[in-house]
C-alpha atoms as a PDB file:
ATOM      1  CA  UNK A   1      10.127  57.161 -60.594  1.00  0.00           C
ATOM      2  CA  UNK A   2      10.627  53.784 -62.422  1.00  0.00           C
ATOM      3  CA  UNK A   3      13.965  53.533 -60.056  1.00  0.00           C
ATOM      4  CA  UNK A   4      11.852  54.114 -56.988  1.00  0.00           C
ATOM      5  CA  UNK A   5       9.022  52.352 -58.394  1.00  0.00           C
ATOM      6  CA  UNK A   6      11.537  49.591 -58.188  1.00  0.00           C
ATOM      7  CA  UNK A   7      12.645  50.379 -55.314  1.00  0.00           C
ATOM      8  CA  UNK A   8       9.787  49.906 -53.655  1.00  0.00           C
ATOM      9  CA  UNK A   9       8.724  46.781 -55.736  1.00  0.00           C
ATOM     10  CA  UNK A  10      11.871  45.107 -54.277  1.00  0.00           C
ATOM     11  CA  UNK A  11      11.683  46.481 -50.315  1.00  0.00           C
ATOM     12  CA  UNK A  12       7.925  45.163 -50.669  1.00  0.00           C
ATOM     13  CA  UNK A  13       9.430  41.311 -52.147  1.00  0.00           C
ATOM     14  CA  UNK A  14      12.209  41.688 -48.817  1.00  0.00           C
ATOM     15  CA  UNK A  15       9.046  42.312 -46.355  1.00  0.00           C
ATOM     16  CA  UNK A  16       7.409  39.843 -47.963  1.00  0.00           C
ATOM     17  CA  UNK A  17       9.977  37.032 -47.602  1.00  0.00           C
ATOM     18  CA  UNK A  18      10.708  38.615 -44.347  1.00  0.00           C
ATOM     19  CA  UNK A  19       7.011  38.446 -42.812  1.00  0.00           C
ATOM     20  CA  UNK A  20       7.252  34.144 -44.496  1.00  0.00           C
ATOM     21  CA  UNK A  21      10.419  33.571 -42.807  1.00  0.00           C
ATOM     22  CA  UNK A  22       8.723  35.073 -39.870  1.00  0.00           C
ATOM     23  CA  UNK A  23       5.617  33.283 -39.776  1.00  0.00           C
ATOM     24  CA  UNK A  24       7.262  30.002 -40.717  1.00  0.00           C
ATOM     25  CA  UNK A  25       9.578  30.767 -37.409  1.00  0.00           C
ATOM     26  CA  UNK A  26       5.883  31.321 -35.510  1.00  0.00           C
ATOM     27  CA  UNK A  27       4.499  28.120 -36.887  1.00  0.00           C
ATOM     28  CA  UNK A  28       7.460  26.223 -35.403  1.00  0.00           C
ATOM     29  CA  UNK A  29       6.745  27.857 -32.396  1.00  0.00           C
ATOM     30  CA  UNK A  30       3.252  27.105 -31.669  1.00  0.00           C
ATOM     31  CA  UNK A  31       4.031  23.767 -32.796  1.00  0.00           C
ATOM     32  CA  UNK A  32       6.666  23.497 -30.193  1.00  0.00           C
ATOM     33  CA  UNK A  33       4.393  25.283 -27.810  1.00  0.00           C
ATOM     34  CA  UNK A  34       1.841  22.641 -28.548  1.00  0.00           C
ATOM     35  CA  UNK A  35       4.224  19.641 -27.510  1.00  0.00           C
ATOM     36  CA  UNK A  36       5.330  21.437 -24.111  1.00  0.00           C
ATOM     37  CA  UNK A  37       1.232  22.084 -23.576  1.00  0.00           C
ATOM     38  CA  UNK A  38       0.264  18.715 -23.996  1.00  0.00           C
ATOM     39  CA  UNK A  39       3.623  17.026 -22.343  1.00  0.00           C
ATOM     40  CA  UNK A  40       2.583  19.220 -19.413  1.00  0.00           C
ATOM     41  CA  UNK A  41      -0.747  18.176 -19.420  1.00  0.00           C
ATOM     42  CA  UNK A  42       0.342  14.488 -19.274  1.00  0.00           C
ATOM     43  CA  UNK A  43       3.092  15.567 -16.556  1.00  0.00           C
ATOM     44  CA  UNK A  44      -0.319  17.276 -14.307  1.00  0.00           C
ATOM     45  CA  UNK A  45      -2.361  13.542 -15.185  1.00  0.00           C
ATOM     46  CA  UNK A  46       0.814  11.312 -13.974  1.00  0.00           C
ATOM     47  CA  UNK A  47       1.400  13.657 -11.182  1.00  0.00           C
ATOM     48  CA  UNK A  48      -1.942  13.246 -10.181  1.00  0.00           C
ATOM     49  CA  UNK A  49      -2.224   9.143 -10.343  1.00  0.00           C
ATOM     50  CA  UNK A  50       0.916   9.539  -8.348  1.00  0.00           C
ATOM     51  CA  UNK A  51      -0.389  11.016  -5.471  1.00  0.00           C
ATOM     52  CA  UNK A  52      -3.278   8.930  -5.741  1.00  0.00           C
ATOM     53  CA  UNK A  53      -1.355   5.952  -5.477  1.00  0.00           C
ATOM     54  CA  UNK A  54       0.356   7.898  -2.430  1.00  0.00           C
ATOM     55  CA  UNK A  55      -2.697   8.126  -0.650  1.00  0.00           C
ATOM     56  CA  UNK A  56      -3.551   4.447  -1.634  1.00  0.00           C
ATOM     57  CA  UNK A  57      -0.348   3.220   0.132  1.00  0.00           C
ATOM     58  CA  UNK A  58      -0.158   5.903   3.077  1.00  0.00           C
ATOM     59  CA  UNK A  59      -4.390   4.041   3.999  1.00  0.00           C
ATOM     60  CA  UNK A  60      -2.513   0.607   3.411  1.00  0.00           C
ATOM     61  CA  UNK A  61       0.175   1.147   5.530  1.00  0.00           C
ATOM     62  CA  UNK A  62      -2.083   2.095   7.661  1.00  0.00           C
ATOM     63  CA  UNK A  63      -3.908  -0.968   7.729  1.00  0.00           C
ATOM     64  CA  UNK A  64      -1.210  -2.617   8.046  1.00  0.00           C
ATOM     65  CA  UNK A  65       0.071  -1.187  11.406  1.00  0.00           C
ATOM     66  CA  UNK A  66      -3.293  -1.767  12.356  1.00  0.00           C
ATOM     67  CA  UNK A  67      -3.563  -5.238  12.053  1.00  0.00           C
ATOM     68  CA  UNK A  68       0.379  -5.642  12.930  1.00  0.00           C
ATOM     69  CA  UNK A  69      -1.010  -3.942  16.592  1.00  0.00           C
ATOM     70  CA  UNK A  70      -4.039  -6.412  16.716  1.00  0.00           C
ATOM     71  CA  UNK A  71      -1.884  -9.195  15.959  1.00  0.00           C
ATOM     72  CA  UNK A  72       0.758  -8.300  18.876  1.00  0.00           C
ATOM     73  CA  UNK A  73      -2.182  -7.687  21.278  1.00  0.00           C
ATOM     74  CA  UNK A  74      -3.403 -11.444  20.020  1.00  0.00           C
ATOM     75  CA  UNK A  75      -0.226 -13.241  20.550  1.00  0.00           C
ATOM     76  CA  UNK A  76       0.827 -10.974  23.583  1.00  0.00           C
ATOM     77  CA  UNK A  77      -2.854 -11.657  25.737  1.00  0.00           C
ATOM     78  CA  UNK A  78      -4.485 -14.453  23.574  1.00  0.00           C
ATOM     79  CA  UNK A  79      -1.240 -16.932  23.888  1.00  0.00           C
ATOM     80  CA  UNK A  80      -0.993 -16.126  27.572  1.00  0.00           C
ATOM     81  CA  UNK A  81      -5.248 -17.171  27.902  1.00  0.00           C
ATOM     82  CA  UNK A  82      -4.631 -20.068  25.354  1.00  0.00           C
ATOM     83  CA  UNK A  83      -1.374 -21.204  28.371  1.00  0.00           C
ATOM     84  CA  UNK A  84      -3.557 -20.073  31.021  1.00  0.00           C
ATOM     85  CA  UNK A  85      -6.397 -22.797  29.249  1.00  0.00           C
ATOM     86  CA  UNK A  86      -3.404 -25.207  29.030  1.00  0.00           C
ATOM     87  CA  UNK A  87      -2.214 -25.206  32.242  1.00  0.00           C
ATOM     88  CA  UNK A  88      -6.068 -25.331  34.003  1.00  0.00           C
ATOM     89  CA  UNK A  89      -6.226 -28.057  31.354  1.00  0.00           C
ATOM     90  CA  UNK A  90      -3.320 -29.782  32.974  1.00  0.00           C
ATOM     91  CA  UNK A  91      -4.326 -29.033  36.622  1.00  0.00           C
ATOM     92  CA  UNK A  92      -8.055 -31.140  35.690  1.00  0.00           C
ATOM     93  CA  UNK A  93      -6.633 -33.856  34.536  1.00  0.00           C
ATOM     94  CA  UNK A  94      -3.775 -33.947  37.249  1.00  0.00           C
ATOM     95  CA  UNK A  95      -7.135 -33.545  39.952  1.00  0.00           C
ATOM     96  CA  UNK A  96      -8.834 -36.611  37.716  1.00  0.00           C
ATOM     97  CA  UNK A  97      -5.655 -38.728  37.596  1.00  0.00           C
ATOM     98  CA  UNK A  98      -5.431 -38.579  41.081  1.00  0.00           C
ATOM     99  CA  UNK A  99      -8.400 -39.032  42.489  1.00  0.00           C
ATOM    100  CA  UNK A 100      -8.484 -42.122  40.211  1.00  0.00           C
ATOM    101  CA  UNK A 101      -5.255 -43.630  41.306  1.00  0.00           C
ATOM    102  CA  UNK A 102      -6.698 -42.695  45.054  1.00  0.00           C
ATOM    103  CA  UNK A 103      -9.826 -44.548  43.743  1.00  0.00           C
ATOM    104  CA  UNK A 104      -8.133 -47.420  42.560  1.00  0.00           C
ATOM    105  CA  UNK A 105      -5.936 -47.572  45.506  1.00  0.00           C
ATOM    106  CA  UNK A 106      -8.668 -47.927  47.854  1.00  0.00           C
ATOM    107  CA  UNK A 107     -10.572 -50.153  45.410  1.00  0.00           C
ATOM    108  CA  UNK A 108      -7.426 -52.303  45.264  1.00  0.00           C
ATOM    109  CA  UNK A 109      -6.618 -52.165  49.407  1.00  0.00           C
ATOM    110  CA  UNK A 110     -10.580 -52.986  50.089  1.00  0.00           C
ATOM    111  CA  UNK A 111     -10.296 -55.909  47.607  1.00  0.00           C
ATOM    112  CA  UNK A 112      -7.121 -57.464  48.930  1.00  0.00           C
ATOM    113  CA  UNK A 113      -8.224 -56.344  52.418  1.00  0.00           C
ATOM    114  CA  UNK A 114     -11.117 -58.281  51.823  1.00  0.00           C
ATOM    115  CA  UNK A 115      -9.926 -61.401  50.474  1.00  0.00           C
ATOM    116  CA  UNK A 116      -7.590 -61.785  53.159  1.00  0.00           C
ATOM    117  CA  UNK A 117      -9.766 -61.852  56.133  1.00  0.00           C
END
């Protein structure tokens, strides 16, 4: 018995080292699992601020054709009003500059007319 006695005695040492090496291989493990859990929680986070900022600059861009519309409907119908104001502009003082010169001119003829005769 003392040979299976020792036998067993050594089997039970080999399952012992056996179920260390094993749980030292485990606890590598969960600390590797550990990493990958919280590197994919941190992937999930920036993947979320990503989209975010997606959203942010799809609304912006947006905007911006928005405004890049207004603008052309500003300079395409505002500019033409703003000539349109230029040119009446024009035409008013054209009517003022001539009646005045017609003014002026009879003013002028009436005044020599009259100093004459």
């Amino acid at each position: 018995m003392s040979e299976n006695g020792e036998a067993i005695s050594g089997l039970d040492k080999k399952i012992e080292r056996l179920r260390e090496d094993v749980a030292n291989q485990f606890s590598g493990i969960r600390a590797d699992i550990k990493d990958l859990t919280q590197s994919l929680r941190e992937l999930i986070r920036i993947d979320g601020d990503m989209k975010r900022q997606n959203d942010a600059l799809t609304r912006i861009g947006s905007q911006v054709d928005d405004h890049e519309e207004r603008l052309r409907a500003v300079e395409k119908f505002g500019l033409k009003s703003e000539a349109n104001n230029e040119h009446s502009s024009r035409f008013q003082w054209l009517w003022v500059s001539a009646i005045a010169s017609i003014v002026s001119g009879t003013v002028v003829g009436i005044s020599v007319y009259a100093f004459t005769h």
